[in-house]
Structures are given as structure tokens and as C-alpha cells.
C-alpha atoms as a PDB file:
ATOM      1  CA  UNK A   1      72.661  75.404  71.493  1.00  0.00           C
ATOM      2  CA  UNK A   2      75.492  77.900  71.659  1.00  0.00           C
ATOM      3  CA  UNK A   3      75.246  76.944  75.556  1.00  0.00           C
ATOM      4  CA  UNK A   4      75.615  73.468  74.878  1.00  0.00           C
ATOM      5  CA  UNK A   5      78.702  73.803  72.854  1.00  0.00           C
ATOM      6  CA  UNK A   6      80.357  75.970  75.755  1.00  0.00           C
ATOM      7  CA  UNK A   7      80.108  73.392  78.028  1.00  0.00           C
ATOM      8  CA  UNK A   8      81.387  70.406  76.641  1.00  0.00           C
ATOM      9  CA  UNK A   9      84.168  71.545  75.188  1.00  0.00           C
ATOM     10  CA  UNK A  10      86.499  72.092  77.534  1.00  0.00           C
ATOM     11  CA  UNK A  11      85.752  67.953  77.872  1.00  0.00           C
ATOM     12  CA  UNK A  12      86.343  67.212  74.224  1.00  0.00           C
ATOM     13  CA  UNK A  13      89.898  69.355  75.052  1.00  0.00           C
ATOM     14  CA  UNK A  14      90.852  67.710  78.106  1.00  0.00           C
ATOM     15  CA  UNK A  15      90.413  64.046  77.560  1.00  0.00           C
ATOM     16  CA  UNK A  16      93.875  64.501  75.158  1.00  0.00           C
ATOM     17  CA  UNK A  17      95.622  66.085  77.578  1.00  0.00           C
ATOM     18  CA  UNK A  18      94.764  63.581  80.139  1.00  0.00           C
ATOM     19  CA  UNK A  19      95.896  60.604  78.022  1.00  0.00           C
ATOM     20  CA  UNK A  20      98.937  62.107  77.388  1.00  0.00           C
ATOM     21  CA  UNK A  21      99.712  62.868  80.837  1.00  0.00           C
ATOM     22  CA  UNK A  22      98.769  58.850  81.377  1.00  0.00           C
ATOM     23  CA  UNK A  23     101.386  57.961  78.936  1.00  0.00           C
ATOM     24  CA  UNK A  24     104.182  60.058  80.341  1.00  0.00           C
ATOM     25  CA  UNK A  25     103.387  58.610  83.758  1.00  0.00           C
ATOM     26  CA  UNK A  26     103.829  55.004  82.457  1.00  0.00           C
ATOM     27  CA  UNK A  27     107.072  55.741  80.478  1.00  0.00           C
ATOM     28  CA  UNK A  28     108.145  57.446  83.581  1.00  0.00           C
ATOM     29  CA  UNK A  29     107.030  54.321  85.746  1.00  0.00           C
ATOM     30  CA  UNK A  30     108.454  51.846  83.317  1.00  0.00           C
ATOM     31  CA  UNK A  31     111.895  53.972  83.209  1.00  0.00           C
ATOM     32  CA  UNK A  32     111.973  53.452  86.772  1.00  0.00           C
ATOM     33  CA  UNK A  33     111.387  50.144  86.716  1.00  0.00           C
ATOM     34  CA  UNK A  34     114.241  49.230  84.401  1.00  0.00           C
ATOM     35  CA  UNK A  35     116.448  50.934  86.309  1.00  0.00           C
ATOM     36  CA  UNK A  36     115.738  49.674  89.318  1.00  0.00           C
ATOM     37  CA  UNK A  37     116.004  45.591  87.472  1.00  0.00           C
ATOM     38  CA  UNK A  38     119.434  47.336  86.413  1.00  0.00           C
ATOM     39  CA  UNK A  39     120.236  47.889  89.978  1.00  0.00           C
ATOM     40  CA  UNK A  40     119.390  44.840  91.048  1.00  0.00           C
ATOM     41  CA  UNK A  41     121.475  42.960  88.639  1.00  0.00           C
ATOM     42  CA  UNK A  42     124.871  44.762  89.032  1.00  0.00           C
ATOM     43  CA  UNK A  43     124.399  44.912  92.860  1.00  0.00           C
ATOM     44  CA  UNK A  44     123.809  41.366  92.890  1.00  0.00           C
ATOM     45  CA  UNK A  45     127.819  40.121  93.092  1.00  0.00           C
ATOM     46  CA  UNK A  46     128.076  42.605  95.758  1.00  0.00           C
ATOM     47  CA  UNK A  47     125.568  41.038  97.518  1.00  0.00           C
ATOM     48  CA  UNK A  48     126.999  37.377  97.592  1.00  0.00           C
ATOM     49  CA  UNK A  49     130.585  39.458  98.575  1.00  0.00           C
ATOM     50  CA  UNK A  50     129.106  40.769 101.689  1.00  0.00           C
ATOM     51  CA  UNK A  51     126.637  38.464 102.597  1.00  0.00           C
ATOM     52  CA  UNK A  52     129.352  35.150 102.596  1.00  0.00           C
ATOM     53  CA  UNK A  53     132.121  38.025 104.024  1.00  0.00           C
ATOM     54  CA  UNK A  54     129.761  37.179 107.136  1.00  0.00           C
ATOM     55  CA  UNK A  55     129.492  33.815 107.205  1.00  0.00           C
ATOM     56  CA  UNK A  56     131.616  31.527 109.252  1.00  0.00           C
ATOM     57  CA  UNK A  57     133.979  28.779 107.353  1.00  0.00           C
ATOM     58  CA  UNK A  58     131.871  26.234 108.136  1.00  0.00           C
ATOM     59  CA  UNK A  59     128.447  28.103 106.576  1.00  0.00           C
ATOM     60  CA  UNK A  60     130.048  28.696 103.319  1.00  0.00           C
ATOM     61  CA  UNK A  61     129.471  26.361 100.355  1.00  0.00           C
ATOM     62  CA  UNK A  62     128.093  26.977  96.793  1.00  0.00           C
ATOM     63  CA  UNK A  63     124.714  26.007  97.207  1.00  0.00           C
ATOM     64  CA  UNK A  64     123.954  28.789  99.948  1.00  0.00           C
ATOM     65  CA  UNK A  65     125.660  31.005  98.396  1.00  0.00           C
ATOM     66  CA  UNK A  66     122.604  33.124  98.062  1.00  0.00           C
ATOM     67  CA  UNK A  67     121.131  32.571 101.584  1.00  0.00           C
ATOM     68  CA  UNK A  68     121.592  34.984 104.497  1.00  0.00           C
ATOM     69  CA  UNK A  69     123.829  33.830 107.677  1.00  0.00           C
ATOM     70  CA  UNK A  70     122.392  30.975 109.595  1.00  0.00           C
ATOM     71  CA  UNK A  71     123.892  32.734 112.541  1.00  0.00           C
ATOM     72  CA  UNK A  72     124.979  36.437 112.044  1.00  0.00           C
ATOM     73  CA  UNK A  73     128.822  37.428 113.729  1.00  0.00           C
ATOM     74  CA  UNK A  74     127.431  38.829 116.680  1.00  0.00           C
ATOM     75  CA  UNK A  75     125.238  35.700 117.334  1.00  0.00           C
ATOM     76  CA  UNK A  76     127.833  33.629 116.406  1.00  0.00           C
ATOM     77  CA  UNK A  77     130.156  35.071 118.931  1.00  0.00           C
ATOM     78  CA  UNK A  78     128.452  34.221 122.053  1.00  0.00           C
ATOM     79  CA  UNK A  79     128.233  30.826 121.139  1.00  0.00           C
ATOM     80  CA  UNK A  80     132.329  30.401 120.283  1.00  0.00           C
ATOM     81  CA  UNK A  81     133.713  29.664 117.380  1.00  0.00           C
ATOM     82  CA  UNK A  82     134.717  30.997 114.393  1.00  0.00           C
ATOM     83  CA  UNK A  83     132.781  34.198 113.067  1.00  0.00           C
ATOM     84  CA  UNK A  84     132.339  36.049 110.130  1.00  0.00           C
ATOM     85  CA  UNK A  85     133.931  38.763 111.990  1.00  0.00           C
ATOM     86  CA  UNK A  86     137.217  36.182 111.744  1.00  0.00           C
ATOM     87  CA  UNK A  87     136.660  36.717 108.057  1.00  0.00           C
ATOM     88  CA  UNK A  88     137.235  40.653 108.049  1.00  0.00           C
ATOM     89  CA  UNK A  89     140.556  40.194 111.007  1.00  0.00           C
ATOM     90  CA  UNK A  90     141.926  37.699 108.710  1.00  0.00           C
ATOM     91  CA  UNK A  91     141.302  39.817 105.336  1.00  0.00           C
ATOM     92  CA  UNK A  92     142.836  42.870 107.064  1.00  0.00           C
ATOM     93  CA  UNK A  93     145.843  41.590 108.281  1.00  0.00           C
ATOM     94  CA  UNK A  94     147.038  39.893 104.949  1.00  0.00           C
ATOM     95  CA  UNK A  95     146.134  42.966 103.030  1.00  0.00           C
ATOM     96  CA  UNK A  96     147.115  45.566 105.154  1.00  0.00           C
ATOM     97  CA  UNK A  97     150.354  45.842 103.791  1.00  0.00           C
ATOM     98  CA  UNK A  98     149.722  45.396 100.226  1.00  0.00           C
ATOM     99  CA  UNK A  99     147.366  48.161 100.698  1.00  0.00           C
ATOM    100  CA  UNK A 100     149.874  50.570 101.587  1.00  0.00           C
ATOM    101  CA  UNK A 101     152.223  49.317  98.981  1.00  0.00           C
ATOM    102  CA  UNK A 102     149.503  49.650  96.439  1.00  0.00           C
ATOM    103  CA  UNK A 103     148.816  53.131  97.469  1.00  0.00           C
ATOM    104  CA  UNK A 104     152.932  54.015  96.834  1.00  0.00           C
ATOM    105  CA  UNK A 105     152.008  52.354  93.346  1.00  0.00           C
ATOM    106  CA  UNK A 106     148.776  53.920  92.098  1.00  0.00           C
ATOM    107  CA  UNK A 107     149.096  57.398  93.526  1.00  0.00           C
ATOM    108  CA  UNK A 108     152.666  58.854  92.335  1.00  0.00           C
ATOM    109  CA  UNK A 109     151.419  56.262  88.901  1.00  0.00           C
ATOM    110  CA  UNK A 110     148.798  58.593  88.065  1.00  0.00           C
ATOM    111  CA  UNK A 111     149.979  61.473  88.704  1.00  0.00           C
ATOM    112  CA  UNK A 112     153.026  61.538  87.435  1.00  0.00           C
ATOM    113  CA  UNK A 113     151.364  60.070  83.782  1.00  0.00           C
ATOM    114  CA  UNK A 114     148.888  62.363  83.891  1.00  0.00           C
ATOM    115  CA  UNK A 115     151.624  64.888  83.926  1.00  0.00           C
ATOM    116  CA  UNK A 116     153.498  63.460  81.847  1.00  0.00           C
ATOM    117  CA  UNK A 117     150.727  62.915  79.547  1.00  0.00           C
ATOM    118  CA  UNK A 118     150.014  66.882  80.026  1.00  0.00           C
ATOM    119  CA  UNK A 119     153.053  68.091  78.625  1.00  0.00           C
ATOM    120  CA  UNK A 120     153.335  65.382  75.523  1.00  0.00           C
ATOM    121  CA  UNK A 121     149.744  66.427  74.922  1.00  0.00           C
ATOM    122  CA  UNK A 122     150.400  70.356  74.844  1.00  0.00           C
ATOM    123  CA  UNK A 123     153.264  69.962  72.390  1.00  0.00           C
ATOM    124  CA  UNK A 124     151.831  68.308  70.192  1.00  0.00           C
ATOM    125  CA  UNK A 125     148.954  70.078  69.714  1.00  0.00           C
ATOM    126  CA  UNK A 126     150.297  73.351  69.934  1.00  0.00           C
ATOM    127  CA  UNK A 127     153.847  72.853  68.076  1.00  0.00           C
ATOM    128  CA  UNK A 128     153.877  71.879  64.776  1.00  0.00           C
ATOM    129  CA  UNK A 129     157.047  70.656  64.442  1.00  0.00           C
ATOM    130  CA  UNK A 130     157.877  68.234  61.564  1.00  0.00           C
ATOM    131  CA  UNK A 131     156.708  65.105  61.409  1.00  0.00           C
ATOM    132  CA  UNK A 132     154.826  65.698  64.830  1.00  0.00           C
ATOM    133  CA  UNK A 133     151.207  63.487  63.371  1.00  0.00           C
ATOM    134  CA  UNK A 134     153.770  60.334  63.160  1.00  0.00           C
ATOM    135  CA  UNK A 135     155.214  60.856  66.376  1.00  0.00           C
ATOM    136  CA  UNK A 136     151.872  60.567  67.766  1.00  0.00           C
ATOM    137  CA  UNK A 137     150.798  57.916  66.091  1.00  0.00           C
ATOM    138  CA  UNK A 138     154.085  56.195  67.542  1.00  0.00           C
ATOM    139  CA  UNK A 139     152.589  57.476  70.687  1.00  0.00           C
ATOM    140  CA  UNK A 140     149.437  55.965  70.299  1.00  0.00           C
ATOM    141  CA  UNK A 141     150.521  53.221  68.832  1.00  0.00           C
ATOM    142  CA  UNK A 142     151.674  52.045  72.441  1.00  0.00           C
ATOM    143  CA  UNK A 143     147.463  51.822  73.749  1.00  0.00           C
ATOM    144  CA  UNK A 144     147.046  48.849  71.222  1.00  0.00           C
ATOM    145  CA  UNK A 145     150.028  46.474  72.124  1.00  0.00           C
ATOM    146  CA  UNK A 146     148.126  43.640  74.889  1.00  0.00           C
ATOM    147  CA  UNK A 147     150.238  43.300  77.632  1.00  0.00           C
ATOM    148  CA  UNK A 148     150.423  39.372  77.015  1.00  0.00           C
ATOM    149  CA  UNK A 149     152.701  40.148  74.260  1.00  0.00           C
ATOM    150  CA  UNK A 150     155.241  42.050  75.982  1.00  0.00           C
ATOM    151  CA  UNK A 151     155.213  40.393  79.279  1.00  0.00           C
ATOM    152  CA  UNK A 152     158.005  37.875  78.491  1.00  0.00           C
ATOM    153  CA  UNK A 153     160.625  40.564  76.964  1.00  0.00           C
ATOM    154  CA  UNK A 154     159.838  43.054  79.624  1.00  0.00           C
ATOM    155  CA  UNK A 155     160.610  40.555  82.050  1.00  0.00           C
ATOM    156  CA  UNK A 156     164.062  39.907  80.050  1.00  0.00           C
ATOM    157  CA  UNK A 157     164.529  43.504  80.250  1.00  0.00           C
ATOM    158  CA  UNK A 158     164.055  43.950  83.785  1.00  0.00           C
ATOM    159  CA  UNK A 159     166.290  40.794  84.891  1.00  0.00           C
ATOM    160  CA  UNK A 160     169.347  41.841  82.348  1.00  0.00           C
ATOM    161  CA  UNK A 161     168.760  45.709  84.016  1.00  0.00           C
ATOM    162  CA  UNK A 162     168.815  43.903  87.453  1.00  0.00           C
ATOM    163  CA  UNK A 163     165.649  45.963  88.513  1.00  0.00           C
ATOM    164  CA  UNK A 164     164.118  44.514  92.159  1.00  0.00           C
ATOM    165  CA  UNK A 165     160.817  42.898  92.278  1.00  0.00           C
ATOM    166  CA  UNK A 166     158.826  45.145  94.047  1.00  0.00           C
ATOM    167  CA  UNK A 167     156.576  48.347  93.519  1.00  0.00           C
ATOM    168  CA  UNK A 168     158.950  50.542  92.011  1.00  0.00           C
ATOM    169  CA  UNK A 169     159.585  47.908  89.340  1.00  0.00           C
ATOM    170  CA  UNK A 170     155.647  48.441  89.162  1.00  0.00           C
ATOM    171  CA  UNK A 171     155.651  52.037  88.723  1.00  0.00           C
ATOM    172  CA  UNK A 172     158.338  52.265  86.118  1.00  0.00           C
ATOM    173  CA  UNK A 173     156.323  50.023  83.786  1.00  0.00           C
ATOM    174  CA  UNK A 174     152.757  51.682  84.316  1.00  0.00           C
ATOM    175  CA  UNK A 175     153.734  55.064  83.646  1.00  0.00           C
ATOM    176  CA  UNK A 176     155.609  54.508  80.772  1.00  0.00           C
ATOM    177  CA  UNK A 177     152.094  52.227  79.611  1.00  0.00           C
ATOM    178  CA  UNK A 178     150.006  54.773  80.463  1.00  0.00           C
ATOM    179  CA  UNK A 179     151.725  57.488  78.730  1.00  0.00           C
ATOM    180  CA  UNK A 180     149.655  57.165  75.529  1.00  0.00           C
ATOM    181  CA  UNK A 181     146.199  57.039  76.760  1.00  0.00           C
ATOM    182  CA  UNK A 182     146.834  60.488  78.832  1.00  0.00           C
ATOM    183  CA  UNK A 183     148.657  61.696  75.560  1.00  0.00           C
ATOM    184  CA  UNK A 184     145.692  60.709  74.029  1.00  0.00           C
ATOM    185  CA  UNK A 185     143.393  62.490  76.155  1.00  0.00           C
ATOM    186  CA  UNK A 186     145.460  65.714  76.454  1.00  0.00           C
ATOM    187  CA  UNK A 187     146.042  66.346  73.071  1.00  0.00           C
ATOM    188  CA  UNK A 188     142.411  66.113  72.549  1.00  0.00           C
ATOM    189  CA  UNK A 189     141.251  68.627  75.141  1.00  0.00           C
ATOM    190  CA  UNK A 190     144.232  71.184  74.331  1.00  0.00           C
ATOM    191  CA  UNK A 191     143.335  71.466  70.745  1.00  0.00           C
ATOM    192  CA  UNK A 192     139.937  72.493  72.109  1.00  0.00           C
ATOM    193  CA  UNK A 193     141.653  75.482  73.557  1.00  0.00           C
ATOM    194  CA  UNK A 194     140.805  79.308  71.896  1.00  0.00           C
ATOM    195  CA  UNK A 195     144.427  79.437  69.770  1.00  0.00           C
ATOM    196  CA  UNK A 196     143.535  83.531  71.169  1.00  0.00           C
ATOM    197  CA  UNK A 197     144.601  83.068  74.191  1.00  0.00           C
ATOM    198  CA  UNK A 198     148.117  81.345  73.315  1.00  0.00           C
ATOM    199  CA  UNK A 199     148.448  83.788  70.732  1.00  0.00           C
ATOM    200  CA  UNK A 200     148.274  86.444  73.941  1.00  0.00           C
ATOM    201  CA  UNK A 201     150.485  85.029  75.806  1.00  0.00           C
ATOM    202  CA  UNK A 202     152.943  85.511  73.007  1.00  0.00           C
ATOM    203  CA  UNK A 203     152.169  89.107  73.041  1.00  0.00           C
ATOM    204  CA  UNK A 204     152.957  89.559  76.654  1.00  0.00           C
ATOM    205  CA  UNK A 205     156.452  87.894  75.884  1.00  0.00           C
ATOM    206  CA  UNK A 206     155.444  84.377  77.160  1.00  0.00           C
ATOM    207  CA  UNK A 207     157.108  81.304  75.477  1.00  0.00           C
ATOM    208  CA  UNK A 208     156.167  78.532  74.893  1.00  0.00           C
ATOM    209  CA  UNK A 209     156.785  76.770  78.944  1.00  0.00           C
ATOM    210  CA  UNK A 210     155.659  79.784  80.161  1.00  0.00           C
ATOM    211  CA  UNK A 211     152.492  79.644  78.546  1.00  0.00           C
ATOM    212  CA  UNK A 212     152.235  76.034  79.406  1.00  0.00           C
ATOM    213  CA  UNK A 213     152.299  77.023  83.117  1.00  0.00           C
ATOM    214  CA  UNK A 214     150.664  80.170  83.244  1.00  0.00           C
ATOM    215  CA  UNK A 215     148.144  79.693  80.443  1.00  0.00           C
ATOM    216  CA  UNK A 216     147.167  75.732  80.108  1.00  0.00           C
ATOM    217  CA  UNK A 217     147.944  74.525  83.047  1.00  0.00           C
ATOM    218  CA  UNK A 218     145.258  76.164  85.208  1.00  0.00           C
ATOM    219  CA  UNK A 219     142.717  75.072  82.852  1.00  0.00           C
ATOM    220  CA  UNK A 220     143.666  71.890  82.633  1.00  0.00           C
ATOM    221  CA  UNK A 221     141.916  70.135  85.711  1.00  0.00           C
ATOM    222  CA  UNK A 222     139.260  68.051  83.385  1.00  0.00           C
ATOM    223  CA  UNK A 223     142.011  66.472  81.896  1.00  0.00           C
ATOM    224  CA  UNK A 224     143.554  65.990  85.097  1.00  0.00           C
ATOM    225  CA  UNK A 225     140.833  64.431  86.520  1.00  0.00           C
ATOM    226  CA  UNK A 226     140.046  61.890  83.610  1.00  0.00           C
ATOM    227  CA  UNK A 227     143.631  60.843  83.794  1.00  0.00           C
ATOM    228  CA  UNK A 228     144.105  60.722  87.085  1.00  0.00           C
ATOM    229  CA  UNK A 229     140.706  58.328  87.732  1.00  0.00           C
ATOM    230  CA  UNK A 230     141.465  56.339  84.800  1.00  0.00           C
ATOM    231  CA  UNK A 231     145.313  55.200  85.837  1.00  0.00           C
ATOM    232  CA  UNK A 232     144.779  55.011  89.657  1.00  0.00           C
ATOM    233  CA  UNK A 233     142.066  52.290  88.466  1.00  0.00           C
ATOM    234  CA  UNK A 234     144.628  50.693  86.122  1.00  0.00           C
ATOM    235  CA  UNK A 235     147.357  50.347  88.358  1.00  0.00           C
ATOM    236  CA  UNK A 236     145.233  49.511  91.811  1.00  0.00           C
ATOM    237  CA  UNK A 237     143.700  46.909  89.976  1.00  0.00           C
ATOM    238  CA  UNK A 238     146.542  45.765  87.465  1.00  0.00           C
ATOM    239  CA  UNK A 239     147.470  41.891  88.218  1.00  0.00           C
ATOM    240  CA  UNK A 240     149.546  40.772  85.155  1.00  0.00           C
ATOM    241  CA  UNK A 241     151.841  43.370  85.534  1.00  0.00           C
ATOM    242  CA  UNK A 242     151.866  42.404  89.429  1.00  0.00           C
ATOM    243  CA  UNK A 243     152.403  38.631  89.018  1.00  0.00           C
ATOM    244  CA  UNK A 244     155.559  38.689  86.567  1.00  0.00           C
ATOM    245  CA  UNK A 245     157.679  41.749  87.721  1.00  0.00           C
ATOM    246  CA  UNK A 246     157.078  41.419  91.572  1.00  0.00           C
ATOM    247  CA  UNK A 247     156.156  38.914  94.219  1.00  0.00           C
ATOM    248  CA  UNK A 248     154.364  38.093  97.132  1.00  0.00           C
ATOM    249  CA  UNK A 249     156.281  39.718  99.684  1.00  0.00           C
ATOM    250  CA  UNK A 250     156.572  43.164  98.047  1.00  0.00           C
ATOM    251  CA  UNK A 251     153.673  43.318  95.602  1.00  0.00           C
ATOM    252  CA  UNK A 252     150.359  44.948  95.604  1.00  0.00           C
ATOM    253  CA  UNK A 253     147.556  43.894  96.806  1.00  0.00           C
ATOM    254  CA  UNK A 254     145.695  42.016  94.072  1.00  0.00           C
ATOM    255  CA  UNK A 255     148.690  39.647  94.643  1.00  0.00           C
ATOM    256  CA  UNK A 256     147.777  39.108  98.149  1.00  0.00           C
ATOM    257  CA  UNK A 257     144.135  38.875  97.154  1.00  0.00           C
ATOM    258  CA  UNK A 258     145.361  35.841  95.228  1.00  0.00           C
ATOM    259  CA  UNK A 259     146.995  34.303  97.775  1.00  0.00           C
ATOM    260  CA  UNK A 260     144.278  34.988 100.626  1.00  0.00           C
ATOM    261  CA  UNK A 261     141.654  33.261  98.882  1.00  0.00           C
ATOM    262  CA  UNK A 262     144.394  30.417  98.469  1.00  0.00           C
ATOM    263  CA  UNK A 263     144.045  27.501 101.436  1.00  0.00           C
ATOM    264  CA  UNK A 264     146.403  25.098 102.412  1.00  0.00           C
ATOM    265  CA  UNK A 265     143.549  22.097 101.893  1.00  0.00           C
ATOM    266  CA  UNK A 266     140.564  24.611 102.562  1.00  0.00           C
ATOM    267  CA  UNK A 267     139.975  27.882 100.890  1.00  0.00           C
ATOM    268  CA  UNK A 268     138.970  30.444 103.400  1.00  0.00           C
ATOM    269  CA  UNK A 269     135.839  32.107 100.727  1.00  0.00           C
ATOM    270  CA  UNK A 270     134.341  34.159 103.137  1.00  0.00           C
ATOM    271  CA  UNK A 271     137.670  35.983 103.714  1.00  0.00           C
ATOM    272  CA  UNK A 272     138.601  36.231 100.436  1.00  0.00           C
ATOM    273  CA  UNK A 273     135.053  38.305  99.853  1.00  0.00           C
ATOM    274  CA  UNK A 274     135.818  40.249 102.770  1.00  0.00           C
ATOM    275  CA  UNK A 275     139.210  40.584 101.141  1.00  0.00           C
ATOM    276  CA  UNK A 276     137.774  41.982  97.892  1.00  0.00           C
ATOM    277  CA  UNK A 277     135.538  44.180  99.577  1.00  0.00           C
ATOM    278  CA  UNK A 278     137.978  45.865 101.292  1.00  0.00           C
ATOM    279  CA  UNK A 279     140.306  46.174  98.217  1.00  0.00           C
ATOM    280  CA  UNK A 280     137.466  47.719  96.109  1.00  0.00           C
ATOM    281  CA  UNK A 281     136.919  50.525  99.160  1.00  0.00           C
ATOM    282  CA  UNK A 282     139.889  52.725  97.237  1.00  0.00           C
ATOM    283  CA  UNK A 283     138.956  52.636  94.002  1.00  0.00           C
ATOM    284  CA  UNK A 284     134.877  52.885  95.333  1.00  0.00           C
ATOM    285  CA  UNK A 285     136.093  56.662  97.118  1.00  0.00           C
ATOM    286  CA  UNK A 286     137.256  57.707  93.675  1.00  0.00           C
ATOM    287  CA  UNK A 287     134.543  57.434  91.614  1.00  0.00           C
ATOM    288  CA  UNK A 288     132.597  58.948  94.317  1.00  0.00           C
ATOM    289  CA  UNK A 289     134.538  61.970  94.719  1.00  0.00           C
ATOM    290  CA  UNK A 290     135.491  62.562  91.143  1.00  0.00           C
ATOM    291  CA  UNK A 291     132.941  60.535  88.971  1.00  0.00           C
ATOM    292  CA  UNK A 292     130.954  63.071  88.296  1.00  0.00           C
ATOM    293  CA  UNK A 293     133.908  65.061  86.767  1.00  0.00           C
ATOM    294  CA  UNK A 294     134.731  61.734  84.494  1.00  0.00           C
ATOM    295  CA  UNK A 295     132.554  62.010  82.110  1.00  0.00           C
ATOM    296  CA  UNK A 296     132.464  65.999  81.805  1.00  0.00           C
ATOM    297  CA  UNK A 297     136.598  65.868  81.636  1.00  0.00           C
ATOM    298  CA  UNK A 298     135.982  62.840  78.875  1.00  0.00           C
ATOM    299  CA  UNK A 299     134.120  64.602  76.519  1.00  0.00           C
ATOM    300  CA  UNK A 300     135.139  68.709  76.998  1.00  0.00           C
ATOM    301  CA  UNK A 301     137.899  67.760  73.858  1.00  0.00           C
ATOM    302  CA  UNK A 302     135.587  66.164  71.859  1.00  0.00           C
ATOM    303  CA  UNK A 303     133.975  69.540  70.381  1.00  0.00           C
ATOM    304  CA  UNK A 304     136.342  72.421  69.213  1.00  0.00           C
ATOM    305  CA  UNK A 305     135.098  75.857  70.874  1.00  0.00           C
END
């Protein structure tokens, strides 16, 4: 009897253990499953941007939208014609030049915010000076004004100033707009800082910019980082701003993406999407390289050490 018992109970002990390892492994299937539907959906659009980036003039219309080429570019090439690769020559040499401009926009944009943003940021969460909460809430008070509703005066402002309609126009206007989101984020992340190590600083004779640049600044490179991603995506892919205070011919290039996909009679679709596609490419890099930092550099303020 006592033999018995050995021997089956190992079974009476395993059988749990095995249906809970059958449950994990169909959450775990049915996580990957909704993932992968998640996938599908958001890579969708990108799909209908590449695969009609490919297609000749003549092959594009709405209702095959979702088909592949009838003839690929390569094909299509040895017969004559007009090729998808046409799509890609024409995108590129209407944006090339916004593309540079756009890079003279968004680069020295967010950095010199985010620096901006830096020092506004420090002071007011290390110096108490009086009434310091209200002039951040002035601060922040800019981060909840729609552009809509200052586009007409700002345009008033700039003709009475007699500022030209190009990028530097541009950059004026999103630094100064992007001052209180990277005051925002700043502020946050400095108060986070151990008050010990200002309070060193003091003791070695530091004041208060030399503890800014000795102390804060090195440690600063979350905040940097968040800033930095979240303005070059503003301005590369700002259009209102673009479409009242510059033009065409000196613009960036979400203007000329506007005015690619723009025909005489026809609209060219398939270079627009090859237009978009290539436009996207910039922003695409910078997620890649610093995404992983976003989120990381977002939250290290939200919990006081």
C-alpha cells in the first residue's frame, strides 16, 4: 500500500504543474499574436507608401491601391516608359533642397531649446527666488496656446519686424515655442538631483554657473536626449508654422511635400509616397539611435532620489 502511494504521487503533483506551464504557453502565444496583429496594422500605411512609390503613373489608382506592381521598375525599364524608379528621381530632386534647409531648421532648433530649456530649468528649480512658481507657470503657460490662435498676429509681427520668409524666420519661432516643454522637462529632472551634491559644490567655492557647468551639466544627457528627439520631430515635421511664415522657394520640406504631390491636371501619387518616404528617413534614424534613451530620459524626473 505504502508502495502504491509512492508511485503515484509524483503524478497527482505533476499534472498542476503541467497545466500551468500550458497556460503560460498560451498567454505567451496569444501575447505574440497580438503583437504581431499590432504590427500588421501600423505597418500597413507604410506598406501602400512603398508599394505605389513603385508603381508607374499609369498603375496608380485607388482601387489597387493594395495590389503589388503589375510590372516591378526593373521590368518596367526594359520595356520603356515611365518607372517607379521615375517616382524616387522625381521625389529626390524636388526635395533635395528642402531637405537640407530642413536640416539648418531642426538641428540648431533643438539644440539650442534644449539648452535653453536647460538653463531655465536649473534656475528654477534650484533658485528660489521670489515669485519663481508664477514665473513658471507663465512658462508653461506657453505649451497650451494652439498655434491656430497665434498664427495671424505672429504673422503681423513678423511683416511689421520685416523678418524674411525663409528658415531662419522658422527657427526664431520654434525655439521660442519650444522653450516651455524643455523647461518643463528640465525642471522636472533637476529637482530629482541629490540637493548634496549642489550643496558641495558650494563648499568648494562654486557658484551658482559654475555648478551649472561643472555639476549639472554632465549629468544632464537624459534630459538632453528627450529634448533633443522631441523638437527635432516638431520642427522636421512642423507645416503650419512652414506655410504662413515662409514659402515655397525657401521653406522646409513638408512644404515641398505639398507641392510634389500637387499636379498640374494629374497628381503624380506614386512620387509623392516616394516623397514621404524619403522625408520620414530623418526623423526614422532618430528614434533608432536614441529611442531607447526616450523613454528612460522621460521618466528619470518623475521620482525624487
Amino acid at each position: 500500500m505504502s508502495v502504491s502511494t509512492e508511485l503515484t504521487a509524483p503524478v497527482r503533483t505533476a499534472a498542476p504543474a503541467a497545466s500551468g506551464r500550458g497556460k503560460r504557453r498560451i498567454g505567451r502565444t496569444a501575447k505574440y499574436v497580438l503583437l504581431i496583429a499590432f504590427v500588421i496594422v501600423v505597418l500597413m500605411p507604410v506598406y501602400v507608401l512603398i508599394v505605389t512609390s513603385l508603381k508607374p503613373p499609369s498603375d496608380v489608382s485607388p482601387g489597387t491601391s493594395w495590389n503589388l506592381p503589375v510590372r516591378w521598375p526593373w521590368e518596367a525599364a526594359t520595356e520603356g516608359g515611365a518607372t517607379g524608379f521615375d517616382n524616387w528621381k522625381s521625389a529626390w530632386s524636388a526635395l533635395a533642397a528642402p531637405l537640407g534647409r530642413t536640416f539648418l531648421l531642426a538641428i540648431p532648433a533643438s539644440l539650442i531649446s534644449a539648452m535653453l530649456g536647460s538653463m531655465n530649468g536649473f534656475v528654477l528649480s534650484r533658485w528660489r527666488f521670489p515669485h519663481a512658481d508664477l514665473v513658471f507657470t507663465f512658462i508653461l503657460f506657453g505649451m497650451f496656446i494652439p498655434y491656430q490662435a497665434i498664427m495671424t498676429p505672429l504673422v503681423q509681427m513678423k511683416t511689421s519686424l520685416g523678418l524674411p520668409s525663409d528658415i531662419s524666420t522658422l527657427l526664431i519661432v520654434h525655439i521660442i515655442y519650444g522653450l516651455p516643454i524643455c523647461t518643463l522637462i528640465f525642471r522636472n529632472y533637476y529637482a530629482s538631483i541629490p540637493h548634496e551634491l549642489m550643496e558641495a559644490s558650494r563648499v568648494d567655492g562654486a557658484g551658482m554657473l559654475g555648478t551649472y557647468w561643472r555639476i549639472v551639466l554632465p549629468l544632464s544627457l537624459p534630459g538632453f536626449v528627450v529634448t533633443i528627439i522631441w523638437q527635432f520631430t516638431s520642427a522636421w515635421n512642423d507645416y503650419l508654422f512652414a506655410l504662413f511664415l515662409t514659402n515655397v522657394q525657401g521653406g522646409p520640406v513638408s512644404l515641398a511635400l505639398v507641392n510634389l504631390s500637387q499636379g498640374a491636371q494629374l497628381a503624380n501619387y506614386g512620387a509623392a509616397m516616394a516623397g514621404a518616404l524619403i522625408a520620414s528617413v530623418p526623423t526614422l534614424i532618430v528614434y533608432i539611435l536614441l529611442g531607447k534613451y526616450f523613454i528612460g530620459g522621460l521618466m528619470s524626473g518623475s521620482v525624487k532620489s
